[in-house]
Protein backbone atom coordinates (compact mmCIF):
# COMPACT_ATOMS: atom_id res chain seq x y z
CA UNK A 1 17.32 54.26 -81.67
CA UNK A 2 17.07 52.07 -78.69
CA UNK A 3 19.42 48.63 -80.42
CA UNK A 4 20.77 46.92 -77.73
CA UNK A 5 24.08 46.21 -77.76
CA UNK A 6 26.96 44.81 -75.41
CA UNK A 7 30.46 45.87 -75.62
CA UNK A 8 33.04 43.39 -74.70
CA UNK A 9 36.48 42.89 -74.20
CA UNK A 10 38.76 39.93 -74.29
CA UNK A 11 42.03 39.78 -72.59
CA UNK A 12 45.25 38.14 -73.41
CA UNK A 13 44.24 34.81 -71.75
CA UNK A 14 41.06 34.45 -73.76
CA UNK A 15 38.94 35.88 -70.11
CA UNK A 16 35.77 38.15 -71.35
CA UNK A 17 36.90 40.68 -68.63
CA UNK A 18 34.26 43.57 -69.99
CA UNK A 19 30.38 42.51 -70.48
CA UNK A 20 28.71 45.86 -70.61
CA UNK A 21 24.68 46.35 -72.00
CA UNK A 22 24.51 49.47 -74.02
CA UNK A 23 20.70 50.70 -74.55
CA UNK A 24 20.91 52.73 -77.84
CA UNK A 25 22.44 52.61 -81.31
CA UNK A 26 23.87 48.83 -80.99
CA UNK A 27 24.00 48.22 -85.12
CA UNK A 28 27.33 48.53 -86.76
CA UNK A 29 26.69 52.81 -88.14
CA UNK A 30 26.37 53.33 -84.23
CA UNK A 31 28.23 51.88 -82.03
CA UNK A 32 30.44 49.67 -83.88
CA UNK A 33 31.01 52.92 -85.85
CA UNK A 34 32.12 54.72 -82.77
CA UNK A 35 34.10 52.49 -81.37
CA UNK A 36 36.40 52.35 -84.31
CA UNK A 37 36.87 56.19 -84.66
CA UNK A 38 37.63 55.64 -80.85
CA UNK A 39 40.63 54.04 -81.70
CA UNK A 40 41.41 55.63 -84.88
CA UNK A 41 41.69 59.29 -82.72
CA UNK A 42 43.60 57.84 -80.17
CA UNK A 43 46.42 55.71 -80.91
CA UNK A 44 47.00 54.60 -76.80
CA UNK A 45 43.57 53.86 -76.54
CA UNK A 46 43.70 49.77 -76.81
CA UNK A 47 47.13 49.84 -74.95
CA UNK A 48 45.37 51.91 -72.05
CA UNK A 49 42.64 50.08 -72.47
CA UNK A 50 44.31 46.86 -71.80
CA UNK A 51 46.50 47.76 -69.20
CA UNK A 52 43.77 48.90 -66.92
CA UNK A 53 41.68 45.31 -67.22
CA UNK A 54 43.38 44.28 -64.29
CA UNK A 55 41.35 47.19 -62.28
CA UNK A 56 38.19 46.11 -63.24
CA UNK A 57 36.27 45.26 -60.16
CA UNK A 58 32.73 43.43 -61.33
CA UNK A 59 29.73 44.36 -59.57
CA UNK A 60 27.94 41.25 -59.00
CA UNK A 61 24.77 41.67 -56.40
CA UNK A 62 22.02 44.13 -56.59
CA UNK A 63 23.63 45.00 -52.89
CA UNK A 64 27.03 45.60 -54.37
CA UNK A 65 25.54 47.87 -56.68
CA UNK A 66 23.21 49.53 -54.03
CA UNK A 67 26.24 50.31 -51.93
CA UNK A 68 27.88 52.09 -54.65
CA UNK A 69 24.81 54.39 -55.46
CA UNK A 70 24.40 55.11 -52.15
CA UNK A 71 27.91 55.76 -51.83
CA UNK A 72 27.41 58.23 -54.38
CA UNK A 73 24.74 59.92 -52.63
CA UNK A 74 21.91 57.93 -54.39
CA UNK A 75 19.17 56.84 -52.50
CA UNK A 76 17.41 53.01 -53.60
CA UNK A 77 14.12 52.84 -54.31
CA UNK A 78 12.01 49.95 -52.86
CA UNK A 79 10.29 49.16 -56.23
CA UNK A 80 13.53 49.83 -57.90
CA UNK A 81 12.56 52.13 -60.77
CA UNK A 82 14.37 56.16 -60.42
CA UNK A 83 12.82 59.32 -62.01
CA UNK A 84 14.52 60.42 -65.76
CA UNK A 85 16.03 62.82 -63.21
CA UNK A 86 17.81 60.90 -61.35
CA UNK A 87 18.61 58.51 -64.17
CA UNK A 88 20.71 61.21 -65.55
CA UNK A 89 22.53 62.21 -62.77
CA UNK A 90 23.08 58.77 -62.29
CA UNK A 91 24.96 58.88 -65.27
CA UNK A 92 26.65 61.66 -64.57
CA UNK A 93 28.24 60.31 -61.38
CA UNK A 94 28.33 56.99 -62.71
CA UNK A 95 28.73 56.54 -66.18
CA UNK A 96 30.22 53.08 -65.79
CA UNK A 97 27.30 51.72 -64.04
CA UNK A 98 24.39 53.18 -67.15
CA UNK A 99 23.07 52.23 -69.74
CA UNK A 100 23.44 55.14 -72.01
CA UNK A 101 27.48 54.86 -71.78
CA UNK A 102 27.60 52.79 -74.70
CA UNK A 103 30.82 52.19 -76.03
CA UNK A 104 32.19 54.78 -74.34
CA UNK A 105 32.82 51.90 -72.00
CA UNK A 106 36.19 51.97 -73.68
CA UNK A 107 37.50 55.08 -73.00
CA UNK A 108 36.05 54.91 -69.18
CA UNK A 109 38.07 51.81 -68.66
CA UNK A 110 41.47 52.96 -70.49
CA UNK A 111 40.84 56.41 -68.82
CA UNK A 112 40.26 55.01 -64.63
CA UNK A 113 42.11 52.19 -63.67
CA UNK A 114 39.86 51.17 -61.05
CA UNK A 115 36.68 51.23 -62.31
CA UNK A 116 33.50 49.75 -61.00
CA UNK A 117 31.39 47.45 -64.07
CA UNK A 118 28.18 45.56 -64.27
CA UNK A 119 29.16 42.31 -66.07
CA UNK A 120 26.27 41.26 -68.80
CA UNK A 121 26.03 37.25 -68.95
CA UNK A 122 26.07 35.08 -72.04
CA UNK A 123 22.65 33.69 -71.97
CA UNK A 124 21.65 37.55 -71.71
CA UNK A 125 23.23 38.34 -74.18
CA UNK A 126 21.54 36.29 -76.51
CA UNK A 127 18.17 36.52 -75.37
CA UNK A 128 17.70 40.04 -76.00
CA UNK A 129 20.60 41.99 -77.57
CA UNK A 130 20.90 42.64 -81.39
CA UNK A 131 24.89 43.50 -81.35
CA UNK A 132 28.16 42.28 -79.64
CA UNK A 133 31.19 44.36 -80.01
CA UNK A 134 33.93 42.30 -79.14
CA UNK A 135 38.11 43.88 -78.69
CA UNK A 136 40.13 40.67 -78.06
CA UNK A 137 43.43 41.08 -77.08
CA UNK A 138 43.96 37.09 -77.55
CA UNK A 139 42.93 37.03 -80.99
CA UNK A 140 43.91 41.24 -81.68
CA UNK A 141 40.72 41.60 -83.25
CA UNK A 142 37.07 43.89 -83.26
CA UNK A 143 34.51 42.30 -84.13
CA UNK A 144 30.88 42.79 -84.47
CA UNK A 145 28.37 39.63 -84.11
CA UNK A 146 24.58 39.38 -84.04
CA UNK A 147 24.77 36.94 -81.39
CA UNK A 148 27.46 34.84 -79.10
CA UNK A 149 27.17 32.06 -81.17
CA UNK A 150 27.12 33.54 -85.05
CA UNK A 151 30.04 34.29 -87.17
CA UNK A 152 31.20 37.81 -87.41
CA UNK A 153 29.80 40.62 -89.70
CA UNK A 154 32.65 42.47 -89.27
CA UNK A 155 36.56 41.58 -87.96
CA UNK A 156 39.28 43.49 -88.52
CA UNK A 157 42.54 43.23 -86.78
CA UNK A 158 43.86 45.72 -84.21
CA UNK A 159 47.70 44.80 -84.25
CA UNK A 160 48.50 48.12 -85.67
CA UNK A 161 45.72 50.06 -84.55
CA UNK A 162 43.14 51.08 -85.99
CA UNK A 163 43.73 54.22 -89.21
CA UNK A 164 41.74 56.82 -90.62
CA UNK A 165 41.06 54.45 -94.05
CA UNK A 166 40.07 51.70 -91.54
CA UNK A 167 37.33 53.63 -90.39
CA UNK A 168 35.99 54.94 -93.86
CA UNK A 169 36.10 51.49 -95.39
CA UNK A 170 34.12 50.27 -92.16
CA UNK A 171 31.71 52.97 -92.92
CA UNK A 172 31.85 51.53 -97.03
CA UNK A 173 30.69 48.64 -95.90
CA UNK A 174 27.78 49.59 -93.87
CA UNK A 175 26.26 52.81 -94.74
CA UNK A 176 23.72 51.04 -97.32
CA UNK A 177 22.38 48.75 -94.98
CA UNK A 178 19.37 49.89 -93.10
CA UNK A 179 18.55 48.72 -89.09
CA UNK A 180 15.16 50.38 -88.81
């Protein structure tokens, strides 16, 4: 279901380093679901995670982005709209720079430490997406929010990781409440 969604991250020094826009499955049983059994299965997935923030490089301009693509082989449309076709080879190449990654975000970033990412800003954000994930390594916390500015519907801390039981009572919590 197409619930827009960012996932961000939060480093040490309280700097929103990650700003991504996910297009589908942005409500708690999707994405914030995933992301937790993320971490559960991999216990070196937050200390990856973290240690490659440094490598982020933030693709600012349209032309920044352009010159990626085309580095990639992609060509740039003049009206800016790409075929379902290319769209997913785009994502392919690219998953970093698409929409569809999702939270998978995560395990692009702990996985590549030089990774190219579109930054999603605040005011965005709260125009037009239903869910914020949030990891913050200041605070060692996820989160889940409706918007920037609301408290959470969901914290839980990530000092020691996130565990099996974590993840079931997360789904406890939210598998009566329906987002269609």
């Amino acid at each position: 279901m197409g619930t827009r969604h960012i996932t961000r991250v939060i480093d040490k020094t309280g700097n929103t380093v990650v700003s991504n826009y996910g297009q589908w499955d942005g409500y708690p049983m999707g994405q914030g679901l995933y992301t937790m059994m993320m971490m559960a299965e991999d216990s070196s997935l937050l200390t990856r995670l973290e240690t490659n923030l440094n490598g982020i490089n933030t693709v600012t301009t349209d032309e920044e982005l352009h010159d990626i693509y085309q580095k990639h082989g992609f060509t740039i449309s003049e009206t800016g709209f790409i075929s379902i076709e290319e769209s997913e080879e785009r994502f392919k190449v690219l998953p970093e720079l698409h929409r569809d990654t999702g939270s998978t975000i995560l395990k692009l970033i702990a996985d590549k430490p030089n990774i190219n990412l579109l930054y999603t800003d605040d005011e965005n954000i709260n125009s037009w997406c239903e869910y914020i994930n949030t990891i913050d390594f200041q605070k060692n916390t996820f989160d889940i929010k409706t918007s920037l500015k609301s408290a959470p519907i969901y914290t839980i801390s990530i000092n020691n990781g996130i565990t099996n039981t974590d993840v079931e009572e997360f789904i406890d919590k939210f598998k009566e409440i329906s987002y269609v």
